[in-house]
C-alpha atoms as a PDB file:
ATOM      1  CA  UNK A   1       0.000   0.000   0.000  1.00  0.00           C
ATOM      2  CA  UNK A   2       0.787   3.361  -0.530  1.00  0.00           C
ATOM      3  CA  UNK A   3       2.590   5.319   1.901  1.00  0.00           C
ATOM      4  CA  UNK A   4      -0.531   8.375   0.782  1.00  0.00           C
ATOM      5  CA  UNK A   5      -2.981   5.625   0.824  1.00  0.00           C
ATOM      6  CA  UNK A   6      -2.230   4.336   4.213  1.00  0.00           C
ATOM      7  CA  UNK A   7      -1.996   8.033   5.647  1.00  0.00           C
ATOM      8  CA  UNK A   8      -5.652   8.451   3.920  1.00  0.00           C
ATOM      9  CA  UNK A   9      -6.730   5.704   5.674  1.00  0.00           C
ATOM     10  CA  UNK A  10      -5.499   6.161   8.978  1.00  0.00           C
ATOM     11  CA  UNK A  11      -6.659   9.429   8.796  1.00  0.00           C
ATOM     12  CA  UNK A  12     -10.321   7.793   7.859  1.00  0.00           C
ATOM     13  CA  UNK A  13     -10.115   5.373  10.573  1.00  0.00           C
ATOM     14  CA  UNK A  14      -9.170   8.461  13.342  1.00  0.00           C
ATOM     15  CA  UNK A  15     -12.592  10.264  11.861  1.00  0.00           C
ATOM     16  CA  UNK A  16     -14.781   7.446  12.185  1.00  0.00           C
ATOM     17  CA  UNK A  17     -13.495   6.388  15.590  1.00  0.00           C
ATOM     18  CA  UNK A  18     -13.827   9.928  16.800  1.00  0.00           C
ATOM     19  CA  UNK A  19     -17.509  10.156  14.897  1.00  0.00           C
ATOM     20  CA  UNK A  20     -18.474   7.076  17.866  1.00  0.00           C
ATOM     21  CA  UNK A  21     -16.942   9.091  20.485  1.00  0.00           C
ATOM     22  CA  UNK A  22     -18.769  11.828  20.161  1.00  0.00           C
ATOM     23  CA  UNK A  23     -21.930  10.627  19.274  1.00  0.00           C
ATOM     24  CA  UNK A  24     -21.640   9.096  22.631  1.00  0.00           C
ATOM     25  CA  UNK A  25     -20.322  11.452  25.102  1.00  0.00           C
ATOM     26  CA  UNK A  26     -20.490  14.446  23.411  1.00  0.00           C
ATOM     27  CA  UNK A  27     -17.509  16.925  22.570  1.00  0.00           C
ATOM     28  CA  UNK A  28     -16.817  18.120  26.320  1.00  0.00           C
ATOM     29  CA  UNK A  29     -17.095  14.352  27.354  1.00  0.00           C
ATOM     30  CA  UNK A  30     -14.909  12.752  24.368  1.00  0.00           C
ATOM     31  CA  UNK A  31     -10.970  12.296  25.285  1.00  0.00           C
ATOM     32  CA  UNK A  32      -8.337  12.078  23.175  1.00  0.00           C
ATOM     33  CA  UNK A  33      -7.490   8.702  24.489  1.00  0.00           C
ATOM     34  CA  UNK A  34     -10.286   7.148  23.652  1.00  0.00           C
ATOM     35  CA  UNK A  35     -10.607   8.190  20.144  1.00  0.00           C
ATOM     36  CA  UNK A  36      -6.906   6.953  20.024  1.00  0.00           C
ATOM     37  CA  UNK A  37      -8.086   3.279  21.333  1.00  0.00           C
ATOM     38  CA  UNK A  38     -11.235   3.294  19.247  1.00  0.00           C
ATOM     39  CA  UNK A  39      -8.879   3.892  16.285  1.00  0.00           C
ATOM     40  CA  UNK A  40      -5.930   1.758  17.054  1.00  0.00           C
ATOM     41  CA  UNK A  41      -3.633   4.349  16.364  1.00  0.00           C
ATOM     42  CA  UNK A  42      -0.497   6.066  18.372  1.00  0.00           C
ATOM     43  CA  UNK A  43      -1.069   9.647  19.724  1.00  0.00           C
ATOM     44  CA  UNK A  44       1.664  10.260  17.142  1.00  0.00           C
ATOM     45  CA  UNK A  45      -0.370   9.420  14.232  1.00  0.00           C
ATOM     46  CA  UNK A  46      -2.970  11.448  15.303  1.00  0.00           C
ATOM     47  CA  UNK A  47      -1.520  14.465  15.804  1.00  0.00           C
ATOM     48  CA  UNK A  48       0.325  13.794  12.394  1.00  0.00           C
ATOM     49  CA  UNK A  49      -3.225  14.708  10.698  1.00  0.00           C
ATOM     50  CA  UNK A  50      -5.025  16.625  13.018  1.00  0.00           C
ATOM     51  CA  UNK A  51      -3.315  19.334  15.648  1.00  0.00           C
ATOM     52  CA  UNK A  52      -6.511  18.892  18.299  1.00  0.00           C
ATOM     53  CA  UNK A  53      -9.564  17.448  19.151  1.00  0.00           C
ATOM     54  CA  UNK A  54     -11.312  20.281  17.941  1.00  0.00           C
ATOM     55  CA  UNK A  55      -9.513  20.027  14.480  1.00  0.00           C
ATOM     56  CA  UNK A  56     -11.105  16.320  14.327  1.00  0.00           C
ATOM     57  CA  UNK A  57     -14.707  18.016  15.344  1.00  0.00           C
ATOM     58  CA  UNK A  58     -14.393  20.570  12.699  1.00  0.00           C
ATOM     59  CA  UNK A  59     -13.682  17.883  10.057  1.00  0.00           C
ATOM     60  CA  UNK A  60     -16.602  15.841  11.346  1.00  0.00           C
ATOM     61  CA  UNK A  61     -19.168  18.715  10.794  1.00  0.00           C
ATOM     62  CA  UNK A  62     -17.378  19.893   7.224  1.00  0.00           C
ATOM     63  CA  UNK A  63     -18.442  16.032   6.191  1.00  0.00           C
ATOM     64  CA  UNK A  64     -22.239  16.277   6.630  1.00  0.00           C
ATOM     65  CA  UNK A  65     -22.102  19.907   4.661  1.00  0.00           C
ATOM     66  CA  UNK A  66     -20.217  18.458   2.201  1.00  0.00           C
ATOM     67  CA  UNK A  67     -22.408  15.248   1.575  1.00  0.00           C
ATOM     68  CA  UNK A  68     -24.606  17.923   1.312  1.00  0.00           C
ATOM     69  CA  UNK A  69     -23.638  19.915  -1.060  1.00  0.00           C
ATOM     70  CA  UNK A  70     -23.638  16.930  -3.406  1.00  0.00           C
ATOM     71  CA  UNK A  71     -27.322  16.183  -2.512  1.00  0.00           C
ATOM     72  CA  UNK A  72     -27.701  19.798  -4.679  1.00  0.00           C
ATOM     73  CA  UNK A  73     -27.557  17.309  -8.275  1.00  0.00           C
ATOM     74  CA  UNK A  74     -31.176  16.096  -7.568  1.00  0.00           C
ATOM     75  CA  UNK A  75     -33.133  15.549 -10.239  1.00  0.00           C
ATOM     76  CA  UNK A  76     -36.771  16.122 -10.401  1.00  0.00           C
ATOM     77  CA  UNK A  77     -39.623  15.906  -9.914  1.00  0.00           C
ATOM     78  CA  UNK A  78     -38.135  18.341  -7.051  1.00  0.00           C
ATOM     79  CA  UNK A  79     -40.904  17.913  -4.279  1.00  0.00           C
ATOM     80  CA  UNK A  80     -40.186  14.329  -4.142  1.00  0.00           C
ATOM     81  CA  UNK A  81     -36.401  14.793  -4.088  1.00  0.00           C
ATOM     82  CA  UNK A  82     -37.076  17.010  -1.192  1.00  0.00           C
ATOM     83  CA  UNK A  83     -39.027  14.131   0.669  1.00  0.00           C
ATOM     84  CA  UNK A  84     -36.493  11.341  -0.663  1.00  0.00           C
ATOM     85  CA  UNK A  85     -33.453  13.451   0.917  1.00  0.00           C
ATOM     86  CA  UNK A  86     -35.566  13.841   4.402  1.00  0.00           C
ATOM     87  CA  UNK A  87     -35.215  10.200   4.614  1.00  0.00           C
ATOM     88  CA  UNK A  88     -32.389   9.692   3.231  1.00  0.00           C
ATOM     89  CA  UNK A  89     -31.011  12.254   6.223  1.00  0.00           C
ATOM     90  CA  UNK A  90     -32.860  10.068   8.463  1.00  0.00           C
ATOM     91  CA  UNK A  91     -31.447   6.103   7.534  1.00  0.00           C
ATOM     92  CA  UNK A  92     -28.324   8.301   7.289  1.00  0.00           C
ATOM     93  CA  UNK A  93     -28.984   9.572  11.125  1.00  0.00           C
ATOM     94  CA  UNK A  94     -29.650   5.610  12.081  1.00  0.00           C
ATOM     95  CA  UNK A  95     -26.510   4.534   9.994  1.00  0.00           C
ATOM     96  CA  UNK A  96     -24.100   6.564  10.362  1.00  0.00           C
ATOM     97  CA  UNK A  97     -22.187   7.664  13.195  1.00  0.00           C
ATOM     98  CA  UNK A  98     -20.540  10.426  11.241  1.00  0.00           C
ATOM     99  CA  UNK A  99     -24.072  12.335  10.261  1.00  0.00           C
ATOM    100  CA  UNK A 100     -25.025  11.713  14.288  1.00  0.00           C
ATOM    101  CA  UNK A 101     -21.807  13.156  15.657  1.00  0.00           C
ATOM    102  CA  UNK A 102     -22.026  15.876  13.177  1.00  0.00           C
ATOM    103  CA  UNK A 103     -25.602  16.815  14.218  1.00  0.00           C
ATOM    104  CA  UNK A 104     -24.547  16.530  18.001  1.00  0.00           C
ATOM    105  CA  UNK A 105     -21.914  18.591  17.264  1.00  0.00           C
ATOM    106  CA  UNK A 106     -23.226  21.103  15.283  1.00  0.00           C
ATOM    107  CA  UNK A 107     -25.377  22.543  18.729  1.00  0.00           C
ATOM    108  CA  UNK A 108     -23.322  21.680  21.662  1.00  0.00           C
ATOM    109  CA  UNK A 109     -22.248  24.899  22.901  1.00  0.00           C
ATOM    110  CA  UNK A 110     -19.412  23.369  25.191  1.00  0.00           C
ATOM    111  CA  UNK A 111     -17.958  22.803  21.120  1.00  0.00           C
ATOM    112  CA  UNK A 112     -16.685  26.580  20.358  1.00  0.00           C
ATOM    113  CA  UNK A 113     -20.236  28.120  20.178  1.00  0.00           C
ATOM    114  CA  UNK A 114     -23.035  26.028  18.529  1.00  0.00           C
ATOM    115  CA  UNK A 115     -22.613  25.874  14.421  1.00  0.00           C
ATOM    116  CA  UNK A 116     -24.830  27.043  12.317  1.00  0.00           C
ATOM    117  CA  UNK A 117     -22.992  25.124   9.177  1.00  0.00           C
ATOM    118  CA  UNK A 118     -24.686  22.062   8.531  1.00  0.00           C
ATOM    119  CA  UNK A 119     -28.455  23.760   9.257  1.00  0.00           C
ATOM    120  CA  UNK A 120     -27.537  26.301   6.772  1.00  0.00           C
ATOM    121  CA  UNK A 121     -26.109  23.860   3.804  1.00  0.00           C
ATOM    122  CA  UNK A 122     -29.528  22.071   4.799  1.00  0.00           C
ATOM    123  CA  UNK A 123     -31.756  25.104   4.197  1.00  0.00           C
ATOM    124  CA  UNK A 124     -30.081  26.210   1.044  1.00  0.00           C
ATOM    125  CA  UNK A 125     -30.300  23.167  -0.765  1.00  0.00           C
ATOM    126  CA  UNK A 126     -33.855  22.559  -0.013  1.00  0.00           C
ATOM    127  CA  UNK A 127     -34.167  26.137  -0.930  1.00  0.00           C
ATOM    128  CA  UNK A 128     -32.829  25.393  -4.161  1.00  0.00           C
ATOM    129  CA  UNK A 129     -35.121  22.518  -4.724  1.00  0.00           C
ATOM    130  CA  UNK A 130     -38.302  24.453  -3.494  1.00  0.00           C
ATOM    131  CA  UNK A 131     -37.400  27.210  -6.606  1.00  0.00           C
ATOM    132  CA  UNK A 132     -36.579  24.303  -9.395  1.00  0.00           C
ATOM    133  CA  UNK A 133     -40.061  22.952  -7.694  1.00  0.00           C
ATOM    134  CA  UNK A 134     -41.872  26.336  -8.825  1.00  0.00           C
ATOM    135  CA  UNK A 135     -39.967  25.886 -11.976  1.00  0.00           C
ATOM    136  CA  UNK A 136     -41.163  22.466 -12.866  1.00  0.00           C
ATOM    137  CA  UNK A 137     -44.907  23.916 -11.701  1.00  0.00           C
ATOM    138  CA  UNK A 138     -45.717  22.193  -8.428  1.00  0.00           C
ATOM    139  CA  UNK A 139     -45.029  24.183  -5.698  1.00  0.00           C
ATOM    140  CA  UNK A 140     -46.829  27.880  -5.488  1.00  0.00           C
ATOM    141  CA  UNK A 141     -45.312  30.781  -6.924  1.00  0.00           C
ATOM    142  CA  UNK A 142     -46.288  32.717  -4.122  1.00  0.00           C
ATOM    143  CA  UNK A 143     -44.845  30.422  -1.412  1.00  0.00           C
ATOM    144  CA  UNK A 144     -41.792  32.041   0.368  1.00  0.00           C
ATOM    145  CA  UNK A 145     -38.831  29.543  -0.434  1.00  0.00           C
ATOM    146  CA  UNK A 146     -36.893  31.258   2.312  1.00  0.00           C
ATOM    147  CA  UNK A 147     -39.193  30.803   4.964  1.00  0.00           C
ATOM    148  CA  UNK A 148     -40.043  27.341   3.750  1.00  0.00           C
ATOM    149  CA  UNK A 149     -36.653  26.348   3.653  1.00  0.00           C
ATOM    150  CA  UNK A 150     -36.346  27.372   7.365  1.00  0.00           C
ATOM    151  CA  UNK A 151     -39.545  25.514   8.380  1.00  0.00           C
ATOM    152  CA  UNK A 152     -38.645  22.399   6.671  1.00  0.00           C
ATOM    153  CA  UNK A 153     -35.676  21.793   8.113  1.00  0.00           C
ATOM    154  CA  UNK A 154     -36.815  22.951  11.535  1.00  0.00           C
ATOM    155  CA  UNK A 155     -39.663  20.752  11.580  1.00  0.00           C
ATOM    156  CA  UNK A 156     -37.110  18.165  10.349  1.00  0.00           C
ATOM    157  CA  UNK A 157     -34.947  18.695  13.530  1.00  0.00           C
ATOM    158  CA  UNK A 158     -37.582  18.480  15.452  1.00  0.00           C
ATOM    159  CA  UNK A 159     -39.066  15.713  14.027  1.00  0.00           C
ATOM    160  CA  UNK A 160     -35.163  13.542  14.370  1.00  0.00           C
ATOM    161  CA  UNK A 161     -34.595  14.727  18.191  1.00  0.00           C
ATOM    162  CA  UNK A 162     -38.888  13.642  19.316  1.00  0.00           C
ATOM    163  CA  UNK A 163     -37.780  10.526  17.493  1.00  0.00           C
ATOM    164  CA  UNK A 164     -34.370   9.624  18.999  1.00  0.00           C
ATOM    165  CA  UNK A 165     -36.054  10.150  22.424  1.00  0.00           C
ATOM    166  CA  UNK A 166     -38.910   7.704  22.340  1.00  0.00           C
ATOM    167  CA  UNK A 167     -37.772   5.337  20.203  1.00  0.00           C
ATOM    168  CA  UNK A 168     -34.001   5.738  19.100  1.00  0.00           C
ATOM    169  CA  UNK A 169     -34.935   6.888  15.802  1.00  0.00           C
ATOM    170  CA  UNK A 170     -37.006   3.057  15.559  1.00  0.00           C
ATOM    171  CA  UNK A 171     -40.139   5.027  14.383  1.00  0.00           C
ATOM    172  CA  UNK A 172     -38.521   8.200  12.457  1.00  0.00           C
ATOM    173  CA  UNK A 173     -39.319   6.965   8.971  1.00  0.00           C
ATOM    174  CA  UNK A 174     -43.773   6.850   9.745  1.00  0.00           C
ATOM    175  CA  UNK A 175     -42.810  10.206  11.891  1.00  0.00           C
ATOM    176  CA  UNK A 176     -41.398  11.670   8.614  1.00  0.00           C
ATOM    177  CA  UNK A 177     -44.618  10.595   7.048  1.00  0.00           C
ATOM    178  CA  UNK A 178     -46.602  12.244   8.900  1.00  0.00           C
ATOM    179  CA  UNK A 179     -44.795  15.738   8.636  1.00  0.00           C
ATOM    180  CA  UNK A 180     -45.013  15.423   5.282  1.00  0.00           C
ATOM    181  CA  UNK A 181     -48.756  14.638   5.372  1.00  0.00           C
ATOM    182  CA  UNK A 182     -48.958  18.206   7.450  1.00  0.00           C
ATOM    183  CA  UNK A 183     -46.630  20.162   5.456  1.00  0.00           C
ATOM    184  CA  UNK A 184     -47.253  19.381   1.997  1.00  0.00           C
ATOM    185  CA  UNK A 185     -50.711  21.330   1.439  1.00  0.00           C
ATOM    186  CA  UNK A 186     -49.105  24.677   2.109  1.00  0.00           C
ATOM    187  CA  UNK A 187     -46.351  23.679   0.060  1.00  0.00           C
ATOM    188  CA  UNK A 188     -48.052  22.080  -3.040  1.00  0.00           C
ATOM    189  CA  UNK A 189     -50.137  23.722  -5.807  1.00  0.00           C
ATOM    190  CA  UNK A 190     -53.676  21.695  -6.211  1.00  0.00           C
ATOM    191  CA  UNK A 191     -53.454  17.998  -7.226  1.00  0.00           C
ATOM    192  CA  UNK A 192     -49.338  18.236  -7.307  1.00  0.00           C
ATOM    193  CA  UNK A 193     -49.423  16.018  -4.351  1.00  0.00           C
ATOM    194  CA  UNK A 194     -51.349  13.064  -5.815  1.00  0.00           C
ATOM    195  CA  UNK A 195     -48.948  10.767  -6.878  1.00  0.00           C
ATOM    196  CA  UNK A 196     -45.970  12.004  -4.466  1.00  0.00           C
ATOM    197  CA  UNK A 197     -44.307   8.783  -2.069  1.00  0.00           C
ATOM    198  CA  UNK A 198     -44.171  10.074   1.293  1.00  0.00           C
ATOM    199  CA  UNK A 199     -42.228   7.121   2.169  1.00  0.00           C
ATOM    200  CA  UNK A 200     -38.796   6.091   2.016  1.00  0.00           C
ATOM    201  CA  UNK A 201     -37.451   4.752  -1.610  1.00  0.00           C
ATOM    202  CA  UNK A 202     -36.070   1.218  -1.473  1.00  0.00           C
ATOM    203  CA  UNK A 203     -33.252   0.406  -1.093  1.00  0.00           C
ATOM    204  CA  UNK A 204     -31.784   3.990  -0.162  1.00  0.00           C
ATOM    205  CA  UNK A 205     -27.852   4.184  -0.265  1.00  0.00           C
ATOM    206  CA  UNK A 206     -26.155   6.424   2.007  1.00  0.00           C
ATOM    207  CA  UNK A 207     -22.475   5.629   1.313  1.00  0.00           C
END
């Protein structure tokens, strides 16, 4: 192997071992030694990629804007893409320790101060997909994307955290239903609705 290939994966291995660590404990209760144990790596190889803890935090948040960001390519019809990538967030929330540790993360104010970053890159893009949406015809022209945007991905939040309390995210995919079942007439010219899936597609792959 590659001596950059083996430094890419070490580094990997450090991020996903730190991603378990602070979905668990949080930032404040993570410790450097047992992200090193999780990851099997000296404190030397650590270091040799990232200078802190916080440096690994800030990487971990960076991921979930930046998987994202490529989310942005969705094709439509855009209403359902926006519904699709609600539940693709959510398998990804159930999956993925990386996507929890970046949401946990992202408002723990014992973390820097709480990070607007991956709520923001989560706005715009459904932003952008609630404009192609009035494009394509289905969603009102007189809707307020902005404020739509906001409210989606707020209720969203919402809608995770409810989840993750009673039932460890078990139940989020009929939860996700139902907001949709809520939201969508405010959303939605007449009859754009009727042959929308409010479900998750099958299989969805989350990387």
């Amino acid at each position: 192997m590659a001596r950059q290939e083996r430094a890419e994966k070490t580094r990997q291995t450090i991020i996903e071992a730190a991603a378990e660590v602070f979905d668990q404990h949080g930032f404040a209760g993570a410790s450097v030694s047992e992200i090193l144990a999780r990851a099997g790596v000296t404190k030397g190889a650590l270091y040799f990629h990232f200078p802190s803890k916080e440096a690994i935090a800030e990487e971990i948040e960076g991921s979930e804007v930046a998987a994202l960001t490529a989310l942005s390519n969705a094709s439509g019809p855009f209403l359902q893409a926006i519904i699709d990538l609600s539940h693709t967030m959510a398998q990804a929330l159930r999956d993925s320790p990386i996507v929890r540790a970046s949401i946990r993360l992202s408002i723990e104010s014992s973390f820097s101060e709480p990070s607007p970053g991956p709520y923001l890159a989560s706005i715009e893009l459904v932003r952008i997909l609630l404009l192609r949406a009035q494009g394509e015809g289905t969603v009102r022209l007189d809707l307020d994307v902005d404020a739509a945007a906001r409210f989606i991905i707020s209720s969203f939040a919402g809608t995770q955290i409810v989840s993750q309390v009673f039932t460890g995210r078990r139940d989020l995919e009929q939860r996700l239903v139902e907001l949709w079942e809520f939201l969508l007439p405010g959303l939605a010219v007449p009859g754009a609705t009727r042959d929308l899936r409010l479900s998750a597609p099958q299989p969805v792959d989350v990387g």
